[in-house]
Protein backbone atom coordinates (compact mmCIF):
# COMPACT_ATOMS: atom_id res chain seq x y z
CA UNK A 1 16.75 -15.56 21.30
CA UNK A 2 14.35 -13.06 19.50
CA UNK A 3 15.59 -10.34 21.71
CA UNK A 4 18.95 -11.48 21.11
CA UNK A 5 18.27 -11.50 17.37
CA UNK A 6 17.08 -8.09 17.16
CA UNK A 7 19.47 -6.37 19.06
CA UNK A 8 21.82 -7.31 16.53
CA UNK A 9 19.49 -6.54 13.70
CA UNK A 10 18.96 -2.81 15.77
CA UNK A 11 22.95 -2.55 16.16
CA UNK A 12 23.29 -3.29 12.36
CA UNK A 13 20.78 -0.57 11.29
CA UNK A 14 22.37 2.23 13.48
CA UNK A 15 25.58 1.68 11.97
CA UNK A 16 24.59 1.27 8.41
CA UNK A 17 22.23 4.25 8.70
CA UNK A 18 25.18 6.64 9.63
CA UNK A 19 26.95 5.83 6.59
CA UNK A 20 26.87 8.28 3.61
CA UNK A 21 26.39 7.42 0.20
CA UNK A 22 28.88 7.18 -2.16
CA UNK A 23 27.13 9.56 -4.74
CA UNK A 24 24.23 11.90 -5.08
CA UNK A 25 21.37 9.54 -5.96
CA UNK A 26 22.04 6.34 -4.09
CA UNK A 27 21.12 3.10 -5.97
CA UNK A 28 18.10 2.45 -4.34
CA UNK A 29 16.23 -0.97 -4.59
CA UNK A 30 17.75 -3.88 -3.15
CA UNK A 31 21.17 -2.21 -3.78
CA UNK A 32 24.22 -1.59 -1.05
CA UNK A 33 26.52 -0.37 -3.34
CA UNK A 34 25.47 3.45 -2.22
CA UNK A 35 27.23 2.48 1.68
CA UNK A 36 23.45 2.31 3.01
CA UNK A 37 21.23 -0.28 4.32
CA UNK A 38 19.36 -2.69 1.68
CA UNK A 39 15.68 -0.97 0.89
CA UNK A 40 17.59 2.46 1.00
CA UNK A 41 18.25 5.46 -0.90
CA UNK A 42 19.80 8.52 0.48
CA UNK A 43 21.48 11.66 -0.96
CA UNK A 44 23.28 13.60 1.61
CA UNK A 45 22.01 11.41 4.29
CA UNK A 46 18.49 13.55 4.55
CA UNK A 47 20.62 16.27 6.78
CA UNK A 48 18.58 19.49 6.07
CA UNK A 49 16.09 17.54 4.16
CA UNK A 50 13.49 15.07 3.87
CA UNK A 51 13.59 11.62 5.82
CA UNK A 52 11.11 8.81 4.74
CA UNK A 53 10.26 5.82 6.14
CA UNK A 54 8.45 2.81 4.20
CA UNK A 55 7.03 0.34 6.10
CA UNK A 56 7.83 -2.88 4.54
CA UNK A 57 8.47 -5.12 1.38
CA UNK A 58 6.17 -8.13 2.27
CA UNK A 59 2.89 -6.83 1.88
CA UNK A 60 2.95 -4.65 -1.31
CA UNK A 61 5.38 -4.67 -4.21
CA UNK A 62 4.92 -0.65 -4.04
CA UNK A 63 7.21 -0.10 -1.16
CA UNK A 64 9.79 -1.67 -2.46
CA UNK A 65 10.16 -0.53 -6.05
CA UNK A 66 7.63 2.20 -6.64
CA UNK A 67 7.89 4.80 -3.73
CA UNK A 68 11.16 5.20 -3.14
CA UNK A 69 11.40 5.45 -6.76
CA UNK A 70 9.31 8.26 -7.30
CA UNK A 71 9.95 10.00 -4.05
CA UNK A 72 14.05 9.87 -4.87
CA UNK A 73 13.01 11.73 -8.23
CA UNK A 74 11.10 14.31 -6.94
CA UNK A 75 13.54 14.67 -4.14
CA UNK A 76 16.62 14.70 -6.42
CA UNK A 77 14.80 17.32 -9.38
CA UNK A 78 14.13 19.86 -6.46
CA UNK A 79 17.86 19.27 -5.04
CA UNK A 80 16.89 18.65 -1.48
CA UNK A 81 18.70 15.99 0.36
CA UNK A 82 17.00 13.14 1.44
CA UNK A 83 17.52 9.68 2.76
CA UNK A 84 14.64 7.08 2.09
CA UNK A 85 14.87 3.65 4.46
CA UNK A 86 12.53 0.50 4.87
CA UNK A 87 11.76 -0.77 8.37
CA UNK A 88 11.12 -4.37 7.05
CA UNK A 89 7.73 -4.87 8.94
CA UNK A 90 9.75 -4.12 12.40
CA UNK A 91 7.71 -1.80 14.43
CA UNK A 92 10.51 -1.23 16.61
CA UNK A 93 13.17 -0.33 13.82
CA UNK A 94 10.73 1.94 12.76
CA UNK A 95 10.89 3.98 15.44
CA UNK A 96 14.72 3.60 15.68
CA UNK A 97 15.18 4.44 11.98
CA UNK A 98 12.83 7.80 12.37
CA UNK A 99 15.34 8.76 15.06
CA UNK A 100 18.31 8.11 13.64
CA UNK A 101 16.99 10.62 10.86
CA UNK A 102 15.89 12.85 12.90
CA UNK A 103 18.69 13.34 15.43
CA UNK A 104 21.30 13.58 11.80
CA UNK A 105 19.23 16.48 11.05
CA UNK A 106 16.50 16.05 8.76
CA UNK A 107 14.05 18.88 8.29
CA UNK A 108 11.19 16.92 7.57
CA UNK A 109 10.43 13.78 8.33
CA UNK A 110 7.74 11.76 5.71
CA UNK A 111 5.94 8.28 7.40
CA UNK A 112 4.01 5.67 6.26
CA UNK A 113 3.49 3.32 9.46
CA UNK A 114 2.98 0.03 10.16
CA UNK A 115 0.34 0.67 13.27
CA UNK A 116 -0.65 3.45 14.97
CA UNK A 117 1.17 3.15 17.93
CA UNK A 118 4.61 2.86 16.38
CA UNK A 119 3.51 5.87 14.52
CA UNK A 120 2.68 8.38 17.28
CA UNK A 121 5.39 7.41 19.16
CA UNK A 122 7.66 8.94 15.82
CA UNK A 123 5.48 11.99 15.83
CA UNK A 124 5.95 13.01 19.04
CA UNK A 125 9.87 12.31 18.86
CA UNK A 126 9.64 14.67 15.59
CA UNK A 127 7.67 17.65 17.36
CA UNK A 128 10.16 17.38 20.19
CA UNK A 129 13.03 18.44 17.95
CA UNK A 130 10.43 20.75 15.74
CA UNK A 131 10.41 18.26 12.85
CA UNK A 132 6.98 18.86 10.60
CA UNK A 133 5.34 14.96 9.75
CA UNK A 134 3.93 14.19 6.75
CA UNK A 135 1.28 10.98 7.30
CA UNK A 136 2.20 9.77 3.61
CA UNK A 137 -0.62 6.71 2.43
CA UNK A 138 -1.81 5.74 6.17
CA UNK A 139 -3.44 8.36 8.79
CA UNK A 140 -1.27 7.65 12.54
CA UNK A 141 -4.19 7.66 15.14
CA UNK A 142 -3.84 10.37 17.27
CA UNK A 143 -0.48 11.05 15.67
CA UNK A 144 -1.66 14.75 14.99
CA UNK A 145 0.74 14.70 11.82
CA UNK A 146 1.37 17.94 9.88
CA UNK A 147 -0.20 16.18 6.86
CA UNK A 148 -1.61 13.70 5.42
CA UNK A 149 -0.98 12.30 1.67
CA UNK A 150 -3.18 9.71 0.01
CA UNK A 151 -6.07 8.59 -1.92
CA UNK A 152 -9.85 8.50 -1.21
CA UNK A 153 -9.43 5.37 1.13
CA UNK A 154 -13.24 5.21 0.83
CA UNK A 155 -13.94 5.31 -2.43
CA UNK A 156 -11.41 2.86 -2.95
CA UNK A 157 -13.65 0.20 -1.14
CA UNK A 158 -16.60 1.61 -2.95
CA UNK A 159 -14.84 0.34 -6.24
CA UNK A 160 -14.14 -2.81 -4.95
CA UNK A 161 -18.01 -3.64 -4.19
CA UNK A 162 -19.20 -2.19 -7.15
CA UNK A 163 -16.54 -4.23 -9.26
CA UNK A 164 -16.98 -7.64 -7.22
CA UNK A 165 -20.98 -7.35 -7.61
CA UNK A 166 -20.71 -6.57 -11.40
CA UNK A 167 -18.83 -9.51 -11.61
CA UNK A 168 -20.59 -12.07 -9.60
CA UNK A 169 -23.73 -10.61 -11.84
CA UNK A 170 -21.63 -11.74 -14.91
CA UNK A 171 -21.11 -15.51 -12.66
CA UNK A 172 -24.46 -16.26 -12.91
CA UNK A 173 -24.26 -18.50 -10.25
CA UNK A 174 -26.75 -19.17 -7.19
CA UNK A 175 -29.29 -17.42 -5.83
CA UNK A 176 -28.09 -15.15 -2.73
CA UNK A 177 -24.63 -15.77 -3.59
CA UNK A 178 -22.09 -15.77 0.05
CA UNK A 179 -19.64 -13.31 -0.41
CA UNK A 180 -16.81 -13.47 1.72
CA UNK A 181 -14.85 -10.29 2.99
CA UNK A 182 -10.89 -10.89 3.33
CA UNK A 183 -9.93 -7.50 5.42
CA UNK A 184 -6.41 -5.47 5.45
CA UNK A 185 -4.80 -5.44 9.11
CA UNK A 186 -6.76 -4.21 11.74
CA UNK A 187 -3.81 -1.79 12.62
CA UNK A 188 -3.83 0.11 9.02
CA UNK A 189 -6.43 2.79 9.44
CA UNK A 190 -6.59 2.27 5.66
CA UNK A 191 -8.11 -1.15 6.09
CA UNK A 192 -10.94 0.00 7.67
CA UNK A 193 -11.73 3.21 5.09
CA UNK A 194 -11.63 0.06 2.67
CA UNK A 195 -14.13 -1.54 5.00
CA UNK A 196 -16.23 1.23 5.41
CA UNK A 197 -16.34 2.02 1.27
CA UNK A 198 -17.50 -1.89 0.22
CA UNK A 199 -19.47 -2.53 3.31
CA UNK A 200 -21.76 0.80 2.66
CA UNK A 201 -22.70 -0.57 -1.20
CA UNK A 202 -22.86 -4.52 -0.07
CA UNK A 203 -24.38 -4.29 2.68
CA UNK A 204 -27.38 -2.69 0.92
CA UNK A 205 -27.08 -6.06 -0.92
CA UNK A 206 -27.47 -8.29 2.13
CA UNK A 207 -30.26 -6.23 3.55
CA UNK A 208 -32.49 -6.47 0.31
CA UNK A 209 -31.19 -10.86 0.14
CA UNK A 210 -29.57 -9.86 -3.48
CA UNK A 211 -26.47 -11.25 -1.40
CA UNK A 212 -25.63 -12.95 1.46
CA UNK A 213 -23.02 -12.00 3.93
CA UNK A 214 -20.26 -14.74 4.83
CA UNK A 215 -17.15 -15.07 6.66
CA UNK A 216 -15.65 -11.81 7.45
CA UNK A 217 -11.87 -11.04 8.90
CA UNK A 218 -9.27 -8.73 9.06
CA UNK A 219 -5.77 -10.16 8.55
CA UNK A 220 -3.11 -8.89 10.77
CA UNK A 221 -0.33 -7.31 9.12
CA UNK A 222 -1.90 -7.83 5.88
CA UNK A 223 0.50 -10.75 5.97
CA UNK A 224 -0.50 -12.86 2.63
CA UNK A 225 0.20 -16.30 4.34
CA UNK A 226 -1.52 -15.92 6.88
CA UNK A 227 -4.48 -14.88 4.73
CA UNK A 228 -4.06 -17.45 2.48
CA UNK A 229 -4.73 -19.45 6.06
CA UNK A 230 -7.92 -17.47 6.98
CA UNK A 231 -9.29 -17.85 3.62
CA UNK A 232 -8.40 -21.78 3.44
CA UNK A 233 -10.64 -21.57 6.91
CA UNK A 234 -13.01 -19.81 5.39
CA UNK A 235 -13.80 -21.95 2.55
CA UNK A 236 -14.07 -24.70 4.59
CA UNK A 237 -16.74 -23.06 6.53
CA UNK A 238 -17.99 -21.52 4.23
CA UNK A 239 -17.67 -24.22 0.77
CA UNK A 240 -20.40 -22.36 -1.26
CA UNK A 241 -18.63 -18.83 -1.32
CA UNK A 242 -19.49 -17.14 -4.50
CA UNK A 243 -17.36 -13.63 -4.38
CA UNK A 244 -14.65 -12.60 -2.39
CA UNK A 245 -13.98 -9.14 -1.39
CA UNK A 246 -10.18 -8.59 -0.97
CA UNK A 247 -8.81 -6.06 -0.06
CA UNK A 248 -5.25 -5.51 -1.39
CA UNK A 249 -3.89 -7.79 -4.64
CA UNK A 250 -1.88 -9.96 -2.03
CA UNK A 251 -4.65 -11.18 -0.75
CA UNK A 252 -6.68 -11.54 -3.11
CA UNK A 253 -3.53 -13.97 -4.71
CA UNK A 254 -3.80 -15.82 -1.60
CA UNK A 255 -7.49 -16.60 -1.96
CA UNK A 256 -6.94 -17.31 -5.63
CA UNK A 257 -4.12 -20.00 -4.25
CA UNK A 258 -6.68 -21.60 -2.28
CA UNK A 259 -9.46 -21.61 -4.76
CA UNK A 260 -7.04 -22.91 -7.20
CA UNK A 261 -6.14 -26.17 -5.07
CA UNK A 262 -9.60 -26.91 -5.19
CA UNK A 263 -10.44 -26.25 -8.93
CA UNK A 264 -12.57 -22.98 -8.41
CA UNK A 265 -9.98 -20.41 -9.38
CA UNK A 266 -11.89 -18.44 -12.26
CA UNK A 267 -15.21 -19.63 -10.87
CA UNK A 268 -15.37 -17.18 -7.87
CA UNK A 269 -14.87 -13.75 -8.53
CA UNK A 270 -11.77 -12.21 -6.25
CA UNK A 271 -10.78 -8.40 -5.86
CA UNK A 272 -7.76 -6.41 -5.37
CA UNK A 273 -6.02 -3.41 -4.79
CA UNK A 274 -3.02 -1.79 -6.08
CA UNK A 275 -2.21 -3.05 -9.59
CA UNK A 276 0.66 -5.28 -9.17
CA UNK A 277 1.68 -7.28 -11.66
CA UNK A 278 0.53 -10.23 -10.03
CA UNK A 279 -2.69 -9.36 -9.64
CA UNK A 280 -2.84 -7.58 -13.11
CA UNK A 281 -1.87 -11.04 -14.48
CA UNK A 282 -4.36 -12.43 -12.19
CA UNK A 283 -6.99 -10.35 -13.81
CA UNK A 284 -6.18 -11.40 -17.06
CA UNK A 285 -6.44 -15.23 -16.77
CA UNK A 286 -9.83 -14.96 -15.64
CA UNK A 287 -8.43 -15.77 -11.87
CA UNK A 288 -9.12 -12.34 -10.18
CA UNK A 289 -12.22 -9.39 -11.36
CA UNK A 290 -10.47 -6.28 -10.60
CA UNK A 291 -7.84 -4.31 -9.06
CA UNK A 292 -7.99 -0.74 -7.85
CA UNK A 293 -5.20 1.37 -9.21
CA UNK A 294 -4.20 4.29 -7.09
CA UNK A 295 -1.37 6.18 -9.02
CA UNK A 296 2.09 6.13 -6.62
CA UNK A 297 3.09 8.67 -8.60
CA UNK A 298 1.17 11.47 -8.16
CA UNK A 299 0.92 10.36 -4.58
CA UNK A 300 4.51 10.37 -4.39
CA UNK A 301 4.77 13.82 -6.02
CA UNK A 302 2.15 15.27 -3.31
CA UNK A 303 3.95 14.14 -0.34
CA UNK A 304 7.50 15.45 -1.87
CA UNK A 305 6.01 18.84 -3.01
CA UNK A 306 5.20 19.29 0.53
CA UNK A 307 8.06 18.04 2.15
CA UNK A 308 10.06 20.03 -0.42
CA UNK A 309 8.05 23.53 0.14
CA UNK A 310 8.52 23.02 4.12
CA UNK A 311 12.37 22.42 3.63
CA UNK A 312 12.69 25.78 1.93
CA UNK A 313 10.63 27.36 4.67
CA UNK A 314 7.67 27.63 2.68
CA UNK A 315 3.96 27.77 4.10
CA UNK A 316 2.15 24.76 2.16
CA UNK A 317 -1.67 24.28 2.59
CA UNK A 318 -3.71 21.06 1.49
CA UNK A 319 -7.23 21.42 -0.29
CA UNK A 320 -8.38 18.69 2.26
CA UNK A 321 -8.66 17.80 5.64
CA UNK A 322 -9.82 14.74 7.06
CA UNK A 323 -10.85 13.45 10.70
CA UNK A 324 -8.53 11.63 13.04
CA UNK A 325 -11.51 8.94 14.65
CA UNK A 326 -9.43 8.56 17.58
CA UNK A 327 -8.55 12.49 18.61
CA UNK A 328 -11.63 14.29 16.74
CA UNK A 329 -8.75 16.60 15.12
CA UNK A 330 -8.62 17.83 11.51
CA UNK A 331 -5.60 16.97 9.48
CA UNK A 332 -4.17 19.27 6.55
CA UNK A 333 -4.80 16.48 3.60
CA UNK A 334 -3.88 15.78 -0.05
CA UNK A 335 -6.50 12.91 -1.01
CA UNK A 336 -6.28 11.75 -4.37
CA UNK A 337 -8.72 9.96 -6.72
CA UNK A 338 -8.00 5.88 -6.93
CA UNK A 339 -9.05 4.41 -10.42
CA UNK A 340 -10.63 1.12 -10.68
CA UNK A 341 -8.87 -1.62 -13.76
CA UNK A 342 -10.75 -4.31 -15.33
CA UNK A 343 -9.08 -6.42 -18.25
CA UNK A 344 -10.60 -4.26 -20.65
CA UNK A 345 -9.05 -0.94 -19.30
CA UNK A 346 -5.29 -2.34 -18.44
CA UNK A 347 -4.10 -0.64 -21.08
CA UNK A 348 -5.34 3.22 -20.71
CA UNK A 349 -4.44 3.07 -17.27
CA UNK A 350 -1.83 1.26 -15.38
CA UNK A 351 0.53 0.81 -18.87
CA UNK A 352 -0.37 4.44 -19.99
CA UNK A 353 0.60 6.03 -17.13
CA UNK A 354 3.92 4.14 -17.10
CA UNK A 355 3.19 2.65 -13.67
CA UNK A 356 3.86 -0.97 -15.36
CA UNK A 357 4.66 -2.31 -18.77
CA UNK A 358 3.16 -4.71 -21.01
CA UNK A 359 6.50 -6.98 -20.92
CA UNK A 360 6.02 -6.81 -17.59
CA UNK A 361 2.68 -8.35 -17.59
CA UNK A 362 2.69 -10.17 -20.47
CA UNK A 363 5.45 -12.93 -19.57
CA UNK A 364 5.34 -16.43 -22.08
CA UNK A 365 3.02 -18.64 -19.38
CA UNK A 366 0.26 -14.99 -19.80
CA UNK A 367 0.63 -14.57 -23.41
CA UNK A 368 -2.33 -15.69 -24.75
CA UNK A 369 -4.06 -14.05 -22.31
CA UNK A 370 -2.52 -10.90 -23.51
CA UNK A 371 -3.39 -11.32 -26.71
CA UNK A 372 -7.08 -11.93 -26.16
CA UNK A 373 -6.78 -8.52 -24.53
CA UNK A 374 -5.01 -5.98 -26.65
CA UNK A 375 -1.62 -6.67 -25.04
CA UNK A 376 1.34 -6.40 -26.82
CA UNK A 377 4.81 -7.18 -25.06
CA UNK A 378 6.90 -4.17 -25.61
């Protein structure tokens, strides 16, 4: 039946990806009305320009309505042709997407994958037809990508730790508090940069018994219900955890869920990662401590200017390079500073970059919470 299922799903894709829009820009978003697939945006199809693919919709709010946003602009103000699609979580369509871009034409080809595997396999389809790879947000394991486009993956853990410890400080609960750690998917190479950043300051705190170390899992996927099912273990392993170290906003909402059913929510500090409006609101009730905000923006803006530059035949260099862990090789890199949002700082961050707006935030059930803060619904 599932085989069944997808071949349909695979025929539908092929024949909706060869389709070409109806104007210039596309509609993007959830839209059809362009002639392409839902979670698409082309102009020109991509042919003798850039082809993205997104990974999903499920996990993060960003790939729906904030990357193919600001890649389509940047695309669209240099006049290069592109064609921007969403492979819904399906590691197989994926791969079938990249080629269908890459056998139309496209002289670039921009990634960000949902493992490893699915994402060498697109690499080394693209260097078989001479088609330069930009890694854009997640490193492929020996994918040996052109480039790589992201933020300090690290140092994004590193402000997790340091937020969740200031405050489970401010808790003043018990003595060697449990903190629980509530991983990304053990695929995303991402997930374990996050690791690696909040493990190196906490586990300085388990070693000197300021802290002590609980339950610990990555969630596959970074599907949200089923970490909102690891955590619900967790807790009832673990009833006395005192901090939670999530690692995207997702699932730190699905902790929060859980801790809510049982009256806690507010009363154990709970991380995040990538300033959603969820977990912004989050923040502000009291429910979550912090979110890391890494600018899609400028991210977006990075990958495009390079896609762009090697579409006009242009020789682009990156000030960075990082270290594939699987292959030992050096990747070209654009790494980009994540910022780290409290309530306090919501508004000379997130809202003054434009990323999200205070009517956005501030809906009538987070009002007062607003208020208390500065917020003012536009």
């Amino acid at each position: 039946m599932r085989k069944a299922l997808f071949a349909l799903v695979a025929a539908g894709l092929m024949t909706s990806v060869t389709l070409t829009a109806c104007d210039d820009g596309g509609d993007g978003g959830d839209s059809s009305a362009s002639g392409t697939t839902a979670n698409a945006t082309s102009s020109g199809k991509g042919k003798n320009g850039v082809g993205v693919v997104l990974p999903d919709t499920k996990t993060s709010t960003r790939w729906k309505n904030d990357d193919p946003k600001y890649l389509k602009a940047a695309f669209e103000a240099a006049g290069v042709p592109y064609e921007i699609q969403n492979a819904e979580g399906d590691k197989e369509m994926f791969k079938a997407i990249a080629a269908k871009m890459i056998d139309s034409g496209v002289k670039v080809l921009v990634i960000a994958n949902l493992d490893s595997g699915s994402g060498k396999a697109v690499i080394e389809n693209a260097r078989a037809h001479k088609v330069p790879v930009i890694d854009y947000d997640r490193l492929t394991l020996n994918g040996g990508a052109d480039y790589y486009v992201s933020f300090n993956n690290q140092l994004v853990g590193i402000q997790q730790a340091q937020g969740l410890i200031k405050c489970m400080k401010a808790q003043k609960g018990a003595d060697k508090p449990v903190v629980a750690e509530l991983n990304g998917s053990p695929s995303d190479n991402n997930a374990r940069l996050f690791k690696e950043g909040y493990d190196s300051v906490l586990q300085a705190k388990f070693d000197n018994g300021d802290f002590t170390k609980g339950p610990d899992q990555f969630v596959p996927e970074w599907d949200n219900d089923e970490g909102k099912e690891i955590f619900t273990q967790m807790l009832k392993q673990w009833p006395d955890i005192s901090g939670v170290l999530a690692a995207n906003d997702g699932l730190g909402n699905a902790a929060i869920e859980v801790l809510r059913a049982k009256g806690l929510n507010g009363k154990v500090p709970v991380t995040g990662q990538d300033a959603t409006v969820e977990g912004l609101q989050n923040i502000i009730a009291g429910d979550q401590c912090m979110t890391v905000y890494k600018a899609t923006k400028r991210e977006a803006n990075a990958a495009a200017d390079l896609a762009i530059g090697l579409v006009k035949g242009q020789k682009k260099t990156a000030a960075d390079r990082v270290k594939d862990p699987e292959s030992g090789a050096y990747v070209p890199a654009v790494l980009l500073p994540p910022t780290a949002v409290t309530a306090t700082n919501i508004m000379s961050t997130v809202v003054k970059d434009g990323f999200v707006t205070t009517k956005d935030i501030c809906t009538a059930k987070f009002l007062k919470d607003c208020r208390r803060y500065g917020l003012a619904a536009e």
